[in-house]
PDB file of N, CA and C in Angstrom:
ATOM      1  N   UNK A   1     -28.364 -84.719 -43.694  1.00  0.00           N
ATOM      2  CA  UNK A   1     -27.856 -85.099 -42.406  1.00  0.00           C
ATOM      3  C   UNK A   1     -27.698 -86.620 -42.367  1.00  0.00           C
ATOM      4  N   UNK A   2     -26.711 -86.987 -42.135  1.00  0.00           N
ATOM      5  CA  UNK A   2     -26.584 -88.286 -41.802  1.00  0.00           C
ATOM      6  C   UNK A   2     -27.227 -88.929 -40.603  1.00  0.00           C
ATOM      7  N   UNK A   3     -27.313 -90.316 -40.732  1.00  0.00           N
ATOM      8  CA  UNK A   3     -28.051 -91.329 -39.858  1.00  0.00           C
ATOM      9  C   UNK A   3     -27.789 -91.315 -38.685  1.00  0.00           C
ATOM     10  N   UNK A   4     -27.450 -91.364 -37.260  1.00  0.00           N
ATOM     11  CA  UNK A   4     -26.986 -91.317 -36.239  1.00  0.00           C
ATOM     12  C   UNK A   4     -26.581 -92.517 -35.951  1.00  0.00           C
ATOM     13  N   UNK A   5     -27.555 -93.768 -36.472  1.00  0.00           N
ATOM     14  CA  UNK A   5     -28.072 -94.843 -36.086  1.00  0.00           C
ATOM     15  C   UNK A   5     -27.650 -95.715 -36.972  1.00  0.00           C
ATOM     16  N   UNK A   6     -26.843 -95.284 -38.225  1.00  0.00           N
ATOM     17  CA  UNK A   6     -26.052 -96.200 -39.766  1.00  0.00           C
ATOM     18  C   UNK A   6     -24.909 -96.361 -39.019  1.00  0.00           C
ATOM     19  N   UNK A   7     -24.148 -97.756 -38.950  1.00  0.00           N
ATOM     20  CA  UNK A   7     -23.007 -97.636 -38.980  1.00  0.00           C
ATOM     21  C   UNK A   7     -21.925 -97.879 -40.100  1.00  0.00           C
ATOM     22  N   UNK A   8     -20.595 -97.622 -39.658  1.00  0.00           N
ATOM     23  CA  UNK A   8     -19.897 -96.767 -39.984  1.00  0.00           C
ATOM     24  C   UNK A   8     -19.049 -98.364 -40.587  1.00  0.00           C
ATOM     25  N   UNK A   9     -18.262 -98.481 -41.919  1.00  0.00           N
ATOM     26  CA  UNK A   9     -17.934 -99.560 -42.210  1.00  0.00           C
ATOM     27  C   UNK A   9     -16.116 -99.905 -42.072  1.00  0.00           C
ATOM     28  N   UNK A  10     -15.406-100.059 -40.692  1.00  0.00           N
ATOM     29  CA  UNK A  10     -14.161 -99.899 -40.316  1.00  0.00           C
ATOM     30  C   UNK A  10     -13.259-100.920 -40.829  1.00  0.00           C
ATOM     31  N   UNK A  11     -13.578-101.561 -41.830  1.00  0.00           N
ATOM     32  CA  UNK A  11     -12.613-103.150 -42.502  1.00  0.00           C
ATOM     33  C   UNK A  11     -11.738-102.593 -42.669  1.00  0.00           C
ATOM     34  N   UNK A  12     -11.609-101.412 -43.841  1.00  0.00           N
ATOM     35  CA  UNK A  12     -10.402-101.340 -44.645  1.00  0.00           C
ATOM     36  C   UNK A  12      -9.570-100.533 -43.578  1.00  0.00           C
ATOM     37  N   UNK A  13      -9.964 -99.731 -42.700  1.00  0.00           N
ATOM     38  CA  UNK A  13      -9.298 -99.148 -41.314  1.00  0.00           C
ATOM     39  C   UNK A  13      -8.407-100.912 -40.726  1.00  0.00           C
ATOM     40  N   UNK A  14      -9.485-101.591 -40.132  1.00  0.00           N
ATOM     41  CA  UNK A  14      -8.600-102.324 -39.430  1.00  0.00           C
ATOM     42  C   UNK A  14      -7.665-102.963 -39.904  1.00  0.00           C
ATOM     43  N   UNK A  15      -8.086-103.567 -41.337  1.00  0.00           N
ATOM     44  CA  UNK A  15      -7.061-104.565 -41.970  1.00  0.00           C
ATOM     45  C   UNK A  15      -5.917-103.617 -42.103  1.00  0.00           C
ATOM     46  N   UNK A  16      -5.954-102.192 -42.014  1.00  0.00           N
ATOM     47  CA  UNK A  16      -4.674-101.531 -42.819  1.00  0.00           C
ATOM     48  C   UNK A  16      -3.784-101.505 -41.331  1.00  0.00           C
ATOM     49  N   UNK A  17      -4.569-101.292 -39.807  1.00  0.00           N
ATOM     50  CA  UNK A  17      -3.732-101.431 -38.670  1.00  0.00           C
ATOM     51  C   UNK A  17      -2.903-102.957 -38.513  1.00  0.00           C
ATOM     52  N   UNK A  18      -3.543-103.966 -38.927  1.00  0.00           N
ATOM     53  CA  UNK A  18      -3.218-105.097 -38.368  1.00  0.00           C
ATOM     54  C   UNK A  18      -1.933-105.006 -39.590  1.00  0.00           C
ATOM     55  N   UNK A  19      -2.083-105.340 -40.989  1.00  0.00           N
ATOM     56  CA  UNK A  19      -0.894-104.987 -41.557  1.00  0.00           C
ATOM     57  C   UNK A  19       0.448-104.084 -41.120  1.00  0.00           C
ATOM     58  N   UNK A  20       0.118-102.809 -40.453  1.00  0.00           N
ATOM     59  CA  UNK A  20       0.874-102.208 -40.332  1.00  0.00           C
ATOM     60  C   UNK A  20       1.988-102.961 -38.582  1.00  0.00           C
ATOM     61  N   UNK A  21       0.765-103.560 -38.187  1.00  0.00           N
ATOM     62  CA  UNK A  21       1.350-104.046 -36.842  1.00  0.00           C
ATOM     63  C   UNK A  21       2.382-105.144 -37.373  1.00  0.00           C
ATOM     64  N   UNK A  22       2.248-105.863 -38.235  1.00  0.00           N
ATOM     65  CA  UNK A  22       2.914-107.206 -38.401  1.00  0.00           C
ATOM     66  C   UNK A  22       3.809-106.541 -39.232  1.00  0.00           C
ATOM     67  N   UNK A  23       4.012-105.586 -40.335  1.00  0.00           N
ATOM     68  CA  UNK A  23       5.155-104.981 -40.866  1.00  0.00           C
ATOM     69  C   UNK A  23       5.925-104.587 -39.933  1.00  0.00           C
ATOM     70  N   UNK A  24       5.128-103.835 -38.740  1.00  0.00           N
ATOM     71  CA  UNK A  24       6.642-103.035 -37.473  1.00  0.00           C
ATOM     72  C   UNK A  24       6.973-104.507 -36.767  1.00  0.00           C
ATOM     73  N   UNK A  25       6.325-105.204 -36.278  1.00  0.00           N
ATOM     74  CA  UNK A  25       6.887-106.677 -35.757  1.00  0.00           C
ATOM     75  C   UNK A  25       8.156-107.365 -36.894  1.00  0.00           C
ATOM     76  N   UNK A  26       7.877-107.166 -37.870  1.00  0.00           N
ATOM     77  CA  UNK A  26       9.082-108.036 -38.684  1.00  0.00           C
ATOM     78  C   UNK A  26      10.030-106.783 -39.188  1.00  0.00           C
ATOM     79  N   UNK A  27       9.665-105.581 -38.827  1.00  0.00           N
ATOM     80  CA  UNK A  27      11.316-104.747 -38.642  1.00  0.00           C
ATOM     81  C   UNK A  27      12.124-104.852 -37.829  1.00  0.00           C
ATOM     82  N   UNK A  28      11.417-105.060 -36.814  1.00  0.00           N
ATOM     83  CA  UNK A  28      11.794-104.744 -35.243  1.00  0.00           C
ATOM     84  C   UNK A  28      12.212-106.124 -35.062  1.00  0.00           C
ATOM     85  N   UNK A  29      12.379-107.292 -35.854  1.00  0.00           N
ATOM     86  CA  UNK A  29      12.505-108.736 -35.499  1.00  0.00           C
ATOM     87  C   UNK A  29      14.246-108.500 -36.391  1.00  0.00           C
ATOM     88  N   UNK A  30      14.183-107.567 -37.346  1.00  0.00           N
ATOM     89  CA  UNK A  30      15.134-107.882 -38.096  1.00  0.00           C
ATOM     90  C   UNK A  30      16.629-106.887 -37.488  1.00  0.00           C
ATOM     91  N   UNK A  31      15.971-105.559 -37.164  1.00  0.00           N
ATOM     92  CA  UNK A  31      16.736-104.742 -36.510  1.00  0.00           C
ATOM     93  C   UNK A  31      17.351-105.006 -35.352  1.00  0.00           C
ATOM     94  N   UNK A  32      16.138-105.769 -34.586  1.00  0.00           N
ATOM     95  CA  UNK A  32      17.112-105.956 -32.866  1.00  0.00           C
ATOM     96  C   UNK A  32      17.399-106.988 -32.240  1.00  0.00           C
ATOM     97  N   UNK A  33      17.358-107.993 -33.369  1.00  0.00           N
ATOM     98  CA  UNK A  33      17.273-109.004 -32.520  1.00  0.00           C
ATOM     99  C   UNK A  33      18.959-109.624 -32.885  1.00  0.00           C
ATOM    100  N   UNK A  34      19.625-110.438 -32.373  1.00  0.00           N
ATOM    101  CA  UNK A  34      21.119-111.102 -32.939  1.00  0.00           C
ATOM    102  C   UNK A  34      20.436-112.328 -34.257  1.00  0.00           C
ATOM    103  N   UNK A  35      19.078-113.059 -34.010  1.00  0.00           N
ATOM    104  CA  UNK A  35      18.508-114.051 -35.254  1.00  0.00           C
ATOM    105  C   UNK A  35      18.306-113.205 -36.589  1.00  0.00           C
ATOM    106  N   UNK A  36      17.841-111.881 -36.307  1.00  0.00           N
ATOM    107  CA  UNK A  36      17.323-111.040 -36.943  1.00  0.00           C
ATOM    108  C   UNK A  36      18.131-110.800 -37.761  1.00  0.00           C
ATOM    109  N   UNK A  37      19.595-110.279 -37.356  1.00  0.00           N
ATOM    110  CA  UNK A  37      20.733-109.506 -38.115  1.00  0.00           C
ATOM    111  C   UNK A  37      21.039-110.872 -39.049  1.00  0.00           C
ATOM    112  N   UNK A  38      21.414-112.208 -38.185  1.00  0.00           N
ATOM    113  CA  UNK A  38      21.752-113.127 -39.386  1.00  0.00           C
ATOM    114  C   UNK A  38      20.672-113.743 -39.947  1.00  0.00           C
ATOM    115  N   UNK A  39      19.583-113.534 -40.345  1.00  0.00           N
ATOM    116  CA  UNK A  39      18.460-113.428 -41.307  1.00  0.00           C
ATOM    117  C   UNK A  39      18.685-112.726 -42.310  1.00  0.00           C
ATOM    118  N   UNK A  40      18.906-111.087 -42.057  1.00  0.00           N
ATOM    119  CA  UNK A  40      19.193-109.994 -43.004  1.00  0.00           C
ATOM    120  C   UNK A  40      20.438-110.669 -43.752  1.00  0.00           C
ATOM    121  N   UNK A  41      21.649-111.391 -43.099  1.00  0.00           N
ATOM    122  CA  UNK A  41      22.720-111.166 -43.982  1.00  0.00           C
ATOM    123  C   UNK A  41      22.475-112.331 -45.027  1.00  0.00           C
ATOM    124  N   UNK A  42      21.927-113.336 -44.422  1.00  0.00           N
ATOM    125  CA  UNK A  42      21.352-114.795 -45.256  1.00  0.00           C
ATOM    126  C   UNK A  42      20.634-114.104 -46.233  1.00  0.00           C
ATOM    127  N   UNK A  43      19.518-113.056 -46.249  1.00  0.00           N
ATOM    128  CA  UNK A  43      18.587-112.660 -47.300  1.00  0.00           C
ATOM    129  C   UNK A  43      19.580-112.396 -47.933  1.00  0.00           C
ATOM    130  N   UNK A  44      20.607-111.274 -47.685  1.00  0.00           N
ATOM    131  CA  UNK A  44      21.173-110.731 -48.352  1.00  0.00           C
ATOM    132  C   UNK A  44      22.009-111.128 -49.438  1.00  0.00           C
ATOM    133  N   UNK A  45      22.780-111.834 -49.039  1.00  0.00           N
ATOM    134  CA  UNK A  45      23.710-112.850 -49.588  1.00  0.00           C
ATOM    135  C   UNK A  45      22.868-113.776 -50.698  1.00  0.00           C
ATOM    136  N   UNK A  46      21.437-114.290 -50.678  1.00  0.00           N
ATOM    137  CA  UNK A  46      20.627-114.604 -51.335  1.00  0.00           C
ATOM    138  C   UNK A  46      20.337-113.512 -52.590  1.00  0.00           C
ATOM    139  N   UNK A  47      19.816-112.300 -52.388  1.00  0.00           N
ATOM    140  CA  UNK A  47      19.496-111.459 -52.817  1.00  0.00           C
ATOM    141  C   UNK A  47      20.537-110.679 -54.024  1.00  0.00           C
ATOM    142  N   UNK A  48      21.577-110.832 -53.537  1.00  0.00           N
ATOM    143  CA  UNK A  48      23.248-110.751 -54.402  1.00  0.00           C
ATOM    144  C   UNK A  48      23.194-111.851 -55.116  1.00  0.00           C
ATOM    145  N   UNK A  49      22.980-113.085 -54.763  1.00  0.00           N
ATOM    146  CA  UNK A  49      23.077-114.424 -55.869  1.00  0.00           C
ATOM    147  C   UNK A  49      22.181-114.352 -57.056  1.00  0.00           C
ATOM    148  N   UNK A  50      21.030-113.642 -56.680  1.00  0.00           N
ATOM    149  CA  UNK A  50      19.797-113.464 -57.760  1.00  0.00           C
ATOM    150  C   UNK A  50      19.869-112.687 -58.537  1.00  0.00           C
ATOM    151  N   UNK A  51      20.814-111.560 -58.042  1.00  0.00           N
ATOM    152  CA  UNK A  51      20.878-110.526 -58.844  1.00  0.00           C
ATOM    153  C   UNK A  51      22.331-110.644 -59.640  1.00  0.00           C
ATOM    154  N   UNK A  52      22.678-111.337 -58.993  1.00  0.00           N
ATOM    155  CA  UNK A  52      24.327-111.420 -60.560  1.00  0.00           C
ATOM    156  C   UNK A  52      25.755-111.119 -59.506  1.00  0.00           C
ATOM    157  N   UNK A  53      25.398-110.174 -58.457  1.00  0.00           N
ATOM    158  CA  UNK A  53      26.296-109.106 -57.826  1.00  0.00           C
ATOM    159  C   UNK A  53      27.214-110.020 -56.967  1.00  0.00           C
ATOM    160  N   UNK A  54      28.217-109.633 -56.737  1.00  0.00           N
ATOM    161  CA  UNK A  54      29.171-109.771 -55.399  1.00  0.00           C
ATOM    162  C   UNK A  54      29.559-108.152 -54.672  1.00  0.00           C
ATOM    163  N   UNK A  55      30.366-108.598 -53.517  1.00  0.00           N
ATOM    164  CA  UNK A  55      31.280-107.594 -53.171  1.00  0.00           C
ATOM    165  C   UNK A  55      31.733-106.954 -53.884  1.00  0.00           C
ATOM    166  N   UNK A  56      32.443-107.785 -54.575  1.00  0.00           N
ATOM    167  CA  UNK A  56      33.701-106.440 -55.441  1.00  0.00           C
ATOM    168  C   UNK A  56      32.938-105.645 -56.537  1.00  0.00           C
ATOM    169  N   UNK A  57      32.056-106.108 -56.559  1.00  0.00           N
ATOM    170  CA  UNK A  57      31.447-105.073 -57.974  1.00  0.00           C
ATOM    171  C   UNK A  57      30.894-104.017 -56.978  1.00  0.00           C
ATOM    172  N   UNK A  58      30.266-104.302 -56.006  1.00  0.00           N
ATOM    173  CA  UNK A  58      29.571-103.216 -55.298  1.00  0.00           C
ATOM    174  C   UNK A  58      30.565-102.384 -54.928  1.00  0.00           C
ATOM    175  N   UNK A  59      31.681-102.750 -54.407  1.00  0.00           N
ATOM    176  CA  UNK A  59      33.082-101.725 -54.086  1.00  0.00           C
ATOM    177  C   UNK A  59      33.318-100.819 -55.436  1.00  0.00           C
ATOM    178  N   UNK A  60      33.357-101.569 -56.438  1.00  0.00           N
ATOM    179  CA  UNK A  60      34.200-101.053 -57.660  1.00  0.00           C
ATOM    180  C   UNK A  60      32.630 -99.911 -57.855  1.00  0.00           C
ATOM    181  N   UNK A  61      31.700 -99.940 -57.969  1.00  0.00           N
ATOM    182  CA  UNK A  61      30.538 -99.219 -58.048  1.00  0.00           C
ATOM    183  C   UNK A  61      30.478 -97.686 -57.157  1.00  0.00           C
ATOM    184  N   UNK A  62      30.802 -98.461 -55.853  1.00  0.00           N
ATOM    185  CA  UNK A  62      31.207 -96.972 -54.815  1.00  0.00           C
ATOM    186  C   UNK A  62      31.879 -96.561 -55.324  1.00  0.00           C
ATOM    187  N   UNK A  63      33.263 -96.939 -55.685  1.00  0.00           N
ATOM    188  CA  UNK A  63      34.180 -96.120 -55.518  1.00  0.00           C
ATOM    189  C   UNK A  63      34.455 -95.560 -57.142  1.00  0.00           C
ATOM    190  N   UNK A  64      33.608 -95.685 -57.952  1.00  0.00           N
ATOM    191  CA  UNK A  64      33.922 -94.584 -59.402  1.00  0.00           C
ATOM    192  C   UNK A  64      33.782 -93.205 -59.078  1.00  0.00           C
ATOM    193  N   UNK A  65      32.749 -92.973 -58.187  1.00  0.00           N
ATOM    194  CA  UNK A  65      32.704 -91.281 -57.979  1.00  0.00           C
ATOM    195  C   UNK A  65      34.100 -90.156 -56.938  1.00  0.00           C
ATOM    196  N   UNK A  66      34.865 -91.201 -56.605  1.00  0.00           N
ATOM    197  CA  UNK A  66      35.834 -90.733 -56.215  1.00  0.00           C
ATOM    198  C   UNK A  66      37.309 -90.355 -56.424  1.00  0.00           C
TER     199      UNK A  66
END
């Protein structure tokens, strides 16, 4: 039988809420806001430079299966 009177050790509980709070805060910053959307396209456009990519390759990529 357990202790009545031991408590119970809630860190890895809270740290995993507070993470999860500040992950939905910076979706919800990126999804609804008008700063948000041109954040996403700045990452984005970043994110294409790093990786090699433009537009037209991503077009030419869609459109082989058709």
């Amino acid at each position: 039988m357990k202790n009545p009177l031991e408590k119970n050790d809630h860190k890895i509980l809270i740290a995993g809420v507070i993470i999860g709070a500040v992950a939905a805060g910076a979706a919800a910053y990126l999804l609804l806001t008008e700063d948000g959307a041109e954040l996403r396209k700045q990452l984005s456009a970043q994110l294409e430079k790093f990786l090699g990519r433009d537009a037209q390759e991503d077009e030419a990529i869609a459109n082989e299966g058709k």
